[in-house]
C-alpha atoms as a PDB file:
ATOM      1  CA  UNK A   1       0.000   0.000   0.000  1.00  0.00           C
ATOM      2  CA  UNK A   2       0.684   3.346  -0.657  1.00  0.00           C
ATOM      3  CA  UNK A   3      -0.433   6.911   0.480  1.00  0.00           C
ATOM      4  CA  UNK A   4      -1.925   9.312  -2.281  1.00  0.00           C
ATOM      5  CA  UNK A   5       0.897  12.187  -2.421  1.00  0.00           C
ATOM      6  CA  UNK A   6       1.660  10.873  -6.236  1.00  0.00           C
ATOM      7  CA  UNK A   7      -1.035   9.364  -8.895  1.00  0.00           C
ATOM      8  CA  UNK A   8       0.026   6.541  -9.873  1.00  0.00           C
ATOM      9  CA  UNK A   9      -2.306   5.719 -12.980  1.00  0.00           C
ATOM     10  CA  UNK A  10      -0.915   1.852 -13.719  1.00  0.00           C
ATOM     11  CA  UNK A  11      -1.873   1.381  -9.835  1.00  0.00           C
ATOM     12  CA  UNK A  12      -4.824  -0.003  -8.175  1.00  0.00           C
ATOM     13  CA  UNK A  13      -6.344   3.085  -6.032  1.00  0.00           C
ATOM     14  CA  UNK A  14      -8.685   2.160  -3.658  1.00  0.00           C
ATOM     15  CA  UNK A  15     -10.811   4.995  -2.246  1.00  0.00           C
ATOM     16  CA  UNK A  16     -11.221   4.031   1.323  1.00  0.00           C
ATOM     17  CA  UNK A  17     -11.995   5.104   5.393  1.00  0.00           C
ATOM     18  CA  UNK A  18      -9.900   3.739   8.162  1.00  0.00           C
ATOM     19  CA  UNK A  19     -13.157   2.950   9.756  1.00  0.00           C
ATOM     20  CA  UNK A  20     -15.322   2.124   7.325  1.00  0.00           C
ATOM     21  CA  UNK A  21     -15.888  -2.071   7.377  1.00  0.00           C
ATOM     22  CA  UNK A  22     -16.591  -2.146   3.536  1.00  0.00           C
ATOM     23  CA  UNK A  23     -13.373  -0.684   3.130  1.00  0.00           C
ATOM     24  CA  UNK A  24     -11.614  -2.600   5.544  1.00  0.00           C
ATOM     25  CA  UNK A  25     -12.877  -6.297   3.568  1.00  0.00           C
ATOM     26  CA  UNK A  26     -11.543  -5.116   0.068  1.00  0.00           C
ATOM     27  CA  UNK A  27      -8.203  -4.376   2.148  1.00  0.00           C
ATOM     28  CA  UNK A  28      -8.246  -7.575   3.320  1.00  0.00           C
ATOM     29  CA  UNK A  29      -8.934  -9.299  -0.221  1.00  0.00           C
ATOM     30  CA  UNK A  30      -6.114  -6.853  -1.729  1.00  0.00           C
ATOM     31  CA  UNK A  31      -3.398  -7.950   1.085  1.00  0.00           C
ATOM     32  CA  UNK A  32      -4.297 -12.025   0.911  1.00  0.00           C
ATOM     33  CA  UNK A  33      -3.936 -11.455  -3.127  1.00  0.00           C
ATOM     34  CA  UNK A  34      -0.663  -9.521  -2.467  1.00  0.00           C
ATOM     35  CA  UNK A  35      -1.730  -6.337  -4.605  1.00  0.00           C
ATOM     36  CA  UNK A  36      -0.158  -2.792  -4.358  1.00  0.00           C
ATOM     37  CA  UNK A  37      -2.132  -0.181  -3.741  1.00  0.00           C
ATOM     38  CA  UNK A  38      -2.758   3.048  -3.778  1.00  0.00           C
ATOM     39  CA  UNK A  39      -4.402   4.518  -0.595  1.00  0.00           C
ATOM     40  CA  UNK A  40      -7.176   7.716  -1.590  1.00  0.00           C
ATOM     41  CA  UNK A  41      -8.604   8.577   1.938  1.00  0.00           C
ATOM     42  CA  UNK A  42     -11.794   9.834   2.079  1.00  0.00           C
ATOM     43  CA  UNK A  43     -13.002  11.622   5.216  1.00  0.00           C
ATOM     44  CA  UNK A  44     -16.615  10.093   6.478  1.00  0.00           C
ATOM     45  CA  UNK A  45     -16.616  12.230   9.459  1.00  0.00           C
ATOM     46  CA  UNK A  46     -16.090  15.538   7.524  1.00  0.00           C
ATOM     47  CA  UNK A  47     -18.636  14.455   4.736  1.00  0.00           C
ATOM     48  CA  UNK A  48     -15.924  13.771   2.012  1.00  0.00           C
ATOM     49  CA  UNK A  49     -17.884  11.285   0.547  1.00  0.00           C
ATOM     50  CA  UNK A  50     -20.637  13.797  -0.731  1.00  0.00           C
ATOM     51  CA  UNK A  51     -18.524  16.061  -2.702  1.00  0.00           C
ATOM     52  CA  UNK A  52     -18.607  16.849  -6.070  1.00  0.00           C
ATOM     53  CA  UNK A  53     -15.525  15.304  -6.805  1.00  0.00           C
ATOM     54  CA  UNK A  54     -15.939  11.669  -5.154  1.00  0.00           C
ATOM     55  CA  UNK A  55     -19.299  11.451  -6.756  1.00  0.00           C
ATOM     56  CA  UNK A  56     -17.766  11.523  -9.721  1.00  0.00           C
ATOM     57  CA  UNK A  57     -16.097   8.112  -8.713  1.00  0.00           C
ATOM     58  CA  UNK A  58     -19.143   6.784  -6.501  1.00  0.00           C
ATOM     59  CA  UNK A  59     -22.665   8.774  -7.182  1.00  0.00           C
ATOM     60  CA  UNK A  60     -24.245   6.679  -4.016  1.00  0.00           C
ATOM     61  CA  UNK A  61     -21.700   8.363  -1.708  1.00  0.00           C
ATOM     62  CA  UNK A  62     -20.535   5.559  -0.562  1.00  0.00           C
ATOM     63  CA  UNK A  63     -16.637   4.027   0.211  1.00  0.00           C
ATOM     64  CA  UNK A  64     -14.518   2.122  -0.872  1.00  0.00           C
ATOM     65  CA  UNK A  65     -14.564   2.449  -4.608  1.00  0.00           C
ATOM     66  CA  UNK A  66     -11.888   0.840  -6.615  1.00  0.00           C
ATOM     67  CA  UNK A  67      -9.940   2.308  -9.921  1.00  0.00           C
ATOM     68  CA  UNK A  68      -7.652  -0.296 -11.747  1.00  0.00           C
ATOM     69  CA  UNK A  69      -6.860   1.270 -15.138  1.00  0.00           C
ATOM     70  CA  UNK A  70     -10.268   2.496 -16.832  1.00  0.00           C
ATOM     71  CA  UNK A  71     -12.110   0.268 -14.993  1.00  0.00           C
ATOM     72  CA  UNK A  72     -13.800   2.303 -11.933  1.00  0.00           C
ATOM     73  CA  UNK A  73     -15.767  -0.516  -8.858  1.00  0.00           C
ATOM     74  CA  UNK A  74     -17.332   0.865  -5.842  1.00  0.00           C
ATOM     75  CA  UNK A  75     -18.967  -1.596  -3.873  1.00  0.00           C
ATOM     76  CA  UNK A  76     -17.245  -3.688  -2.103  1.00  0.00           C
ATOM     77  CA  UNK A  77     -18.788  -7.297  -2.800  1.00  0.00           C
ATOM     78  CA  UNK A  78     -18.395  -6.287  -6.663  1.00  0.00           C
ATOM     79  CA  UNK A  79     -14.889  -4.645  -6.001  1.00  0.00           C
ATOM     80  CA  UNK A  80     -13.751  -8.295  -4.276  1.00  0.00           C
ATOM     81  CA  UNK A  81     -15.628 -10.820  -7.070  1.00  0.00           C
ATOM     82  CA  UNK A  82     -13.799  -8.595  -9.687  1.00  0.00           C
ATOM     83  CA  UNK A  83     -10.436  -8.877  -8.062  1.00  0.00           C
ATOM     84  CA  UNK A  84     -11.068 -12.834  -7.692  1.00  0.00           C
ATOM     85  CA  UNK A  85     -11.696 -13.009 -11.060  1.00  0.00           C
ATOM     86  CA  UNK A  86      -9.153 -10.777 -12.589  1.00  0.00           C
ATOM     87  CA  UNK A  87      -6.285 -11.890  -9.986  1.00  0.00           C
ATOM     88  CA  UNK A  88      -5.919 -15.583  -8.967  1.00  0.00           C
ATOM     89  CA  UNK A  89      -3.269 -15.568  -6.651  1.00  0.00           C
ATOM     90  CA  UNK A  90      -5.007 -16.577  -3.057  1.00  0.00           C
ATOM     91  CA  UNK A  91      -7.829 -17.931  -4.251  1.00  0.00           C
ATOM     92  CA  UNK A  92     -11.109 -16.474  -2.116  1.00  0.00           C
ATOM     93  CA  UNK A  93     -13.375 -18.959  -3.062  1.00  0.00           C
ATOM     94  CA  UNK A  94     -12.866 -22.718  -2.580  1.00  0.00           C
ATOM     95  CA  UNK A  95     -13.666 -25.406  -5.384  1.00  0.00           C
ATOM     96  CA  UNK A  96     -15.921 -27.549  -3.947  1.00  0.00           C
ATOM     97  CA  UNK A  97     -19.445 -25.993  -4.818  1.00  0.00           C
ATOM     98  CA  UNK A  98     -21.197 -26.747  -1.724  1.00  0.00           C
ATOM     99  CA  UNK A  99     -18.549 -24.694   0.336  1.00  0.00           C
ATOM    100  CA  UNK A 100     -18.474 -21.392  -2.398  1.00  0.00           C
ATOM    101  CA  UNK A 101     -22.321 -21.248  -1.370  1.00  0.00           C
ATOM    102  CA  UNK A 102     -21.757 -21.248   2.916  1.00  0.00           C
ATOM    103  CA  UNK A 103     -18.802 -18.755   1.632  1.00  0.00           C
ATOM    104  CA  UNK A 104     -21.524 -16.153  -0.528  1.00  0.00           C
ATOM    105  CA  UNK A 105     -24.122 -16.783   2.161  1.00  0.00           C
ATOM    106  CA  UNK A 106     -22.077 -15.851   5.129  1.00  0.00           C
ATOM    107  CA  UNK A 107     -20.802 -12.683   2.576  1.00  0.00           C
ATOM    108  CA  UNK A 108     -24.122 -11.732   2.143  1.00  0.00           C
ATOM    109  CA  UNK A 109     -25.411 -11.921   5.807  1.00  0.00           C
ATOM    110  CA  UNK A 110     -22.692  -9.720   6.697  1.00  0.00           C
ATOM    111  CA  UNK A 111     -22.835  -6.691   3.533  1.00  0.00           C
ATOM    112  CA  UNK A 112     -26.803  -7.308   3.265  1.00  0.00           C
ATOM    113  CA  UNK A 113     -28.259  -8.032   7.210  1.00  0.00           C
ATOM    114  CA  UNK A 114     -25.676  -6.302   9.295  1.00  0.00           C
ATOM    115  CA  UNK A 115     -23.640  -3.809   7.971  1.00  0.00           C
ATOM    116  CA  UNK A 116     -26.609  -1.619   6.360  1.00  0.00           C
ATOM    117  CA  UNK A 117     -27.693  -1.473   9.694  1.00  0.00           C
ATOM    118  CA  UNK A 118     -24.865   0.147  11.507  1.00  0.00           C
ATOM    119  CA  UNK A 119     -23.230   2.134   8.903  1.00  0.00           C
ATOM    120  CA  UNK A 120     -22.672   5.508  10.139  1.00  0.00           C
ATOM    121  CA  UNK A 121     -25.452   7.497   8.228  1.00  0.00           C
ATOM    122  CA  UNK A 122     -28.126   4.717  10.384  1.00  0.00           C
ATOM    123  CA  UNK A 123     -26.713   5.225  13.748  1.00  0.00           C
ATOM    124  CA  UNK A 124     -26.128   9.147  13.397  1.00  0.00           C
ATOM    125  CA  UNK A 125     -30.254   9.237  12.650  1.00  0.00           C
ATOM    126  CA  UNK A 126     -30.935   6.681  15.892  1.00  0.00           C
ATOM    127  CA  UNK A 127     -28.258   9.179  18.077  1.00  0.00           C
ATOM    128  CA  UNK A 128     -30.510  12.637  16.006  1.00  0.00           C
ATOM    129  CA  UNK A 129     -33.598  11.222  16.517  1.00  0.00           C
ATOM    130  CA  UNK A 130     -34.121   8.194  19.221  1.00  0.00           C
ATOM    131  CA  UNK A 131     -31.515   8.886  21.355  1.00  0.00           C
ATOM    132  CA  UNK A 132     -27.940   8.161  21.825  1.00  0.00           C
ATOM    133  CA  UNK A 133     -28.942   5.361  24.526  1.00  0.00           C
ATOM    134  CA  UNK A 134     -30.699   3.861  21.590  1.00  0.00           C
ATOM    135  CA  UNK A 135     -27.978   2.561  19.433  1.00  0.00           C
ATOM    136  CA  UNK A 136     -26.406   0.528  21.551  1.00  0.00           C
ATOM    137  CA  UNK A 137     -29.890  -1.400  22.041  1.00  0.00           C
ATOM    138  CA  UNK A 138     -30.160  -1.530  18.263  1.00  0.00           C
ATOM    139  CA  UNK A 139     -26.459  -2.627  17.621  1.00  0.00           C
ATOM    140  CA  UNK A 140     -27.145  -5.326  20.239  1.00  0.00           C
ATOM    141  CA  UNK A 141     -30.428  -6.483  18.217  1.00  0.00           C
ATOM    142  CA  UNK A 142     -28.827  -6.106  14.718  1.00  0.00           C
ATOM    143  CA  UNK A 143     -25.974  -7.596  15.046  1.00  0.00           C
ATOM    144  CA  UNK A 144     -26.978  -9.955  17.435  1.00  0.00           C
ATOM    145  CA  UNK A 145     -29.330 -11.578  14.853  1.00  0.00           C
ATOM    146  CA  UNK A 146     -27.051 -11.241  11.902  1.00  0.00           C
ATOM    147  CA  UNK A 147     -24.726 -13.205  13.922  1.00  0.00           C
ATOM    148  CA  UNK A 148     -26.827 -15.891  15.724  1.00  0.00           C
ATOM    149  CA  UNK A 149     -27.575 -16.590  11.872  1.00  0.00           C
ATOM    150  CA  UNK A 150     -24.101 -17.288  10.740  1.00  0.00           C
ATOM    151  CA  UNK A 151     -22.914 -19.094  13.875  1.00  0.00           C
ATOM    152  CA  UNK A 152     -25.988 -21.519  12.734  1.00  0.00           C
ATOM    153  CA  UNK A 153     -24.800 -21.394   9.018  1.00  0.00           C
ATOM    154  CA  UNK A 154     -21.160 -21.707   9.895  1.00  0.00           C
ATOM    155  CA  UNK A 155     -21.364 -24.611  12.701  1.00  0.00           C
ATOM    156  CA  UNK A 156     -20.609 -27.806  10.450  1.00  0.00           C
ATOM    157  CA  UNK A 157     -18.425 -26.181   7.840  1.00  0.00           C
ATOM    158  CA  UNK A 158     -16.050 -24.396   9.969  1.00  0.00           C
ATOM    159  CA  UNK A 159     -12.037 -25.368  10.566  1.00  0.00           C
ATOM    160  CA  UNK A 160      -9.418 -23.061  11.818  1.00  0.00           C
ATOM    161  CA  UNK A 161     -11.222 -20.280   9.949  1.00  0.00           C
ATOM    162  CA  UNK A 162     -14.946 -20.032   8.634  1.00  0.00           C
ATOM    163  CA  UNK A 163     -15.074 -22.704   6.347  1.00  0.00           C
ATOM    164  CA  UNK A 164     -12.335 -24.649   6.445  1.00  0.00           C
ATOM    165  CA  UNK A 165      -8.600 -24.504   7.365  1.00  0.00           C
ATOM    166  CA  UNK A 166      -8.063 -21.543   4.785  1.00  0.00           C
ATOM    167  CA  UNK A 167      -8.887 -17.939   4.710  1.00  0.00           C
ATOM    168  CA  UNK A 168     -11.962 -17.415   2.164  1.00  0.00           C
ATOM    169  CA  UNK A 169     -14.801 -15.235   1.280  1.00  0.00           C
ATOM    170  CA  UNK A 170     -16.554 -15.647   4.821  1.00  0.00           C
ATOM    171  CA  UNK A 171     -13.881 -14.673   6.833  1.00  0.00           C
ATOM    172  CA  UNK A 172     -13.110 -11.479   4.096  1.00  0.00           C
ATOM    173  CA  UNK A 173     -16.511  -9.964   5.495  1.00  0.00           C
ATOM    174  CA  UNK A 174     -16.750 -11.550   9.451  1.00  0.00           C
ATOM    175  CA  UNK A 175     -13.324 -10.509  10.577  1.00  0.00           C
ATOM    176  CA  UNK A 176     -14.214  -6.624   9.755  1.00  0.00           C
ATOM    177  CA  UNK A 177     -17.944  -7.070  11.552  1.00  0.00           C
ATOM    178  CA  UNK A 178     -16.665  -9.105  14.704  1.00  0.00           C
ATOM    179  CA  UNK A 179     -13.574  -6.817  15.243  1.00  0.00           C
ATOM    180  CA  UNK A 180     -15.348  -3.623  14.080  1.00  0.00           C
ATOM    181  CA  UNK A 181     -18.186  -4.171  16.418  1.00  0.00           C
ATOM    182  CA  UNK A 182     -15.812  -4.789  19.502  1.00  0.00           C
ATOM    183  CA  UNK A 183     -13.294  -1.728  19.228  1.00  0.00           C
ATOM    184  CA  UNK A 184     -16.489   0.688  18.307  1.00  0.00           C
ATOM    185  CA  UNK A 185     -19.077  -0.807  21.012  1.00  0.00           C
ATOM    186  CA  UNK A 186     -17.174  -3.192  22.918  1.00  0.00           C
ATOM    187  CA  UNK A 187     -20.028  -5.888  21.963  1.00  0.00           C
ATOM    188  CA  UNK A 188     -20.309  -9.049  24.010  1.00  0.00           C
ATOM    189  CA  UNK A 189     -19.780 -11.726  21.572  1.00  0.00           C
ATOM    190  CA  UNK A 190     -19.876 -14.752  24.814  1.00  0.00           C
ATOM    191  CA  UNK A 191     -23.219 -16.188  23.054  1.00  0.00           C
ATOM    192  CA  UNK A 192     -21.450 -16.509  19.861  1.00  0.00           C
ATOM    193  CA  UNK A 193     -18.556 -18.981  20.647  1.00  0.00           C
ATOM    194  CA  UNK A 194     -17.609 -20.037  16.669  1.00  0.00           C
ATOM    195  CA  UNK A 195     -17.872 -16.121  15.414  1.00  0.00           C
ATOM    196  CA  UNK A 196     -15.196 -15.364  18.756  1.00  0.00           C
ATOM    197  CA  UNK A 197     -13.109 -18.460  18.318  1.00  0.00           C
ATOM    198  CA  UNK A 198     -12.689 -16.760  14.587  1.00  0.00           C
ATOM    199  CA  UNK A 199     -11.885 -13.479  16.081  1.00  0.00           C
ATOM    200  CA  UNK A 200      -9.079 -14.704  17.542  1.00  0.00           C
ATOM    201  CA  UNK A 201      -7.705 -16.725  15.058  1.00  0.00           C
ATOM    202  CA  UNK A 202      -7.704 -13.758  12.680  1.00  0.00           C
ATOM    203  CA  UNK A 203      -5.888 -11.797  15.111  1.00  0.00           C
ATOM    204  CA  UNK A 204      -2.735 -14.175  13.437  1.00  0.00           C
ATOM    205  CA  UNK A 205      -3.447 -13.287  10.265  1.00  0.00           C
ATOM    206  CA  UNK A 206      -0.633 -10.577   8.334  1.00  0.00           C
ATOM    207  CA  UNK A 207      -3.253 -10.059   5.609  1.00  0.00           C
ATOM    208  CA  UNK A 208      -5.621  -9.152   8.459  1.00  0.00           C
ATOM    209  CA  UNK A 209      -3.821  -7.157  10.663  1.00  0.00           C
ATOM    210  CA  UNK A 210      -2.221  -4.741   7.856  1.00  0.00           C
ATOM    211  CA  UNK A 211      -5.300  -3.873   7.045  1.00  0.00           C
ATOM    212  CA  UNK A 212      -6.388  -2.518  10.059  1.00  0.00           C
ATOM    213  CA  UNK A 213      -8.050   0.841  11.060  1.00  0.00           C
ATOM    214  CA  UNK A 214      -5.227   1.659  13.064  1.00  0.00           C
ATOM    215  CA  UNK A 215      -2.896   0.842  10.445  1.00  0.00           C
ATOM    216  CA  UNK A 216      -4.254   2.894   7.683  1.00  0.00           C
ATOM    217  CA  UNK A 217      -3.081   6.463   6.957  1.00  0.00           C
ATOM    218  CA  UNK A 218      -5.959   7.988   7.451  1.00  0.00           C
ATOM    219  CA  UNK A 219      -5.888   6.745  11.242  1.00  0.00           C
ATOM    220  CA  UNK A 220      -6.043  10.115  13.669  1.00  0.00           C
ATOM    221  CA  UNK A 221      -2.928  10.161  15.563  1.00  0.00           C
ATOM    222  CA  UNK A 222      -4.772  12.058  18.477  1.00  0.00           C
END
């Protein structure tokens, strides 16, 4: 990875949020493949993503959006299928059918019945409008179902990771959810034994751990 002081037009730029969880799964896929990248923050917390200019790249608003060459991605489950497809190395998918399906269902639990749900634009309206005791009752619900789900899903498929003994597709979206969820609300994950056990295990992974909040550039020092 690096920072955005120089365009570098033959690079992969990848227009990303330390905190953002989207972002932080197409880092993931882009370390496990071993691709360079360049880093284009964009600001969340001072509205970045609503300028002119980053519309251009992403008219929803939303990070991380991907540039590699002419071709311009930004969402993150398209962003990470594309990179599978156009660069092997690290295969995120396994061959055996039965297991790519538990690998696109856990995926989609995660970017479809969780993630929506806590994005920052959702729990700014609960704080505005409910309360700001209120979101930590709706985190709790959210992602408490999303998760009871894919401990149920995951239970006779996983190894020393989701769904087997290597890191795929599942784990690409879980380890951003579990570990997001614990350094922004300090959730309880006791009742969820598997998705914890995989917590820690990903706590060993390089591809994992480079990519971070903490680690990115964008990362407030203070």
């Amino acid at each position: 990875m690096t920072t955005n002081d120089e365009d570098s037009p033959n690079k992969l730029q990848l227009y990303s949020f330390f905190m953002s969880s989207c972002s932080f799964r197409v880092r993931i896929a882009l370390n496990l493949k071993g691709l360079d990248y360049e880093y284009k923050p964009i600001n969340l917390f001072k509205n970045e993503q609503q300028s002119l200019e980053f519309l251009k790249v992403n008219p929803m608003g939303h990070v991380p959006a991907l540039m590699d060459g002419d071709i311009l991605l930004s969402d993150s489950y398209a962003i990470i299928l594309y990179l599978e497809e156009k660069y092997p190395k690290h295969p995120l998918l396994p061959q055996d059918l039965a297991k790519k399906a538990i690998n696109y269902q856990a995926a989609n639990i995660v970017c479809s019945s969780i993630q929506p749900l806590l994005s920052l634009p959702v729990m700014n309206y609960i704080g505005e409008n409910v309360g700001p005791e209120a979101k930590l009752s709706w985190v709790q619900k959210q992602a408490g179902k999303g998760f009871t789900a894919l401990e149920k899903l995951l239970k006779d498929h996983a190894g020393k990771y989701a769904t087997g003994d290597e890191i795929y597709l599942a784990d690409v979206f879980l380890a951003p959810q579990v570990i997001g969820l614990s350094q922004r609300f300090n959730f309880d994950m006791s009742e969820f034994p598997l998705l914890s056990r995989l917590s820690e295990e990903y706590k060993y992974v390089k591809a994992i751990q480079d990519a971070m909040p903490e680690k990115q550039p964008d990362f407030p020092i203070n």
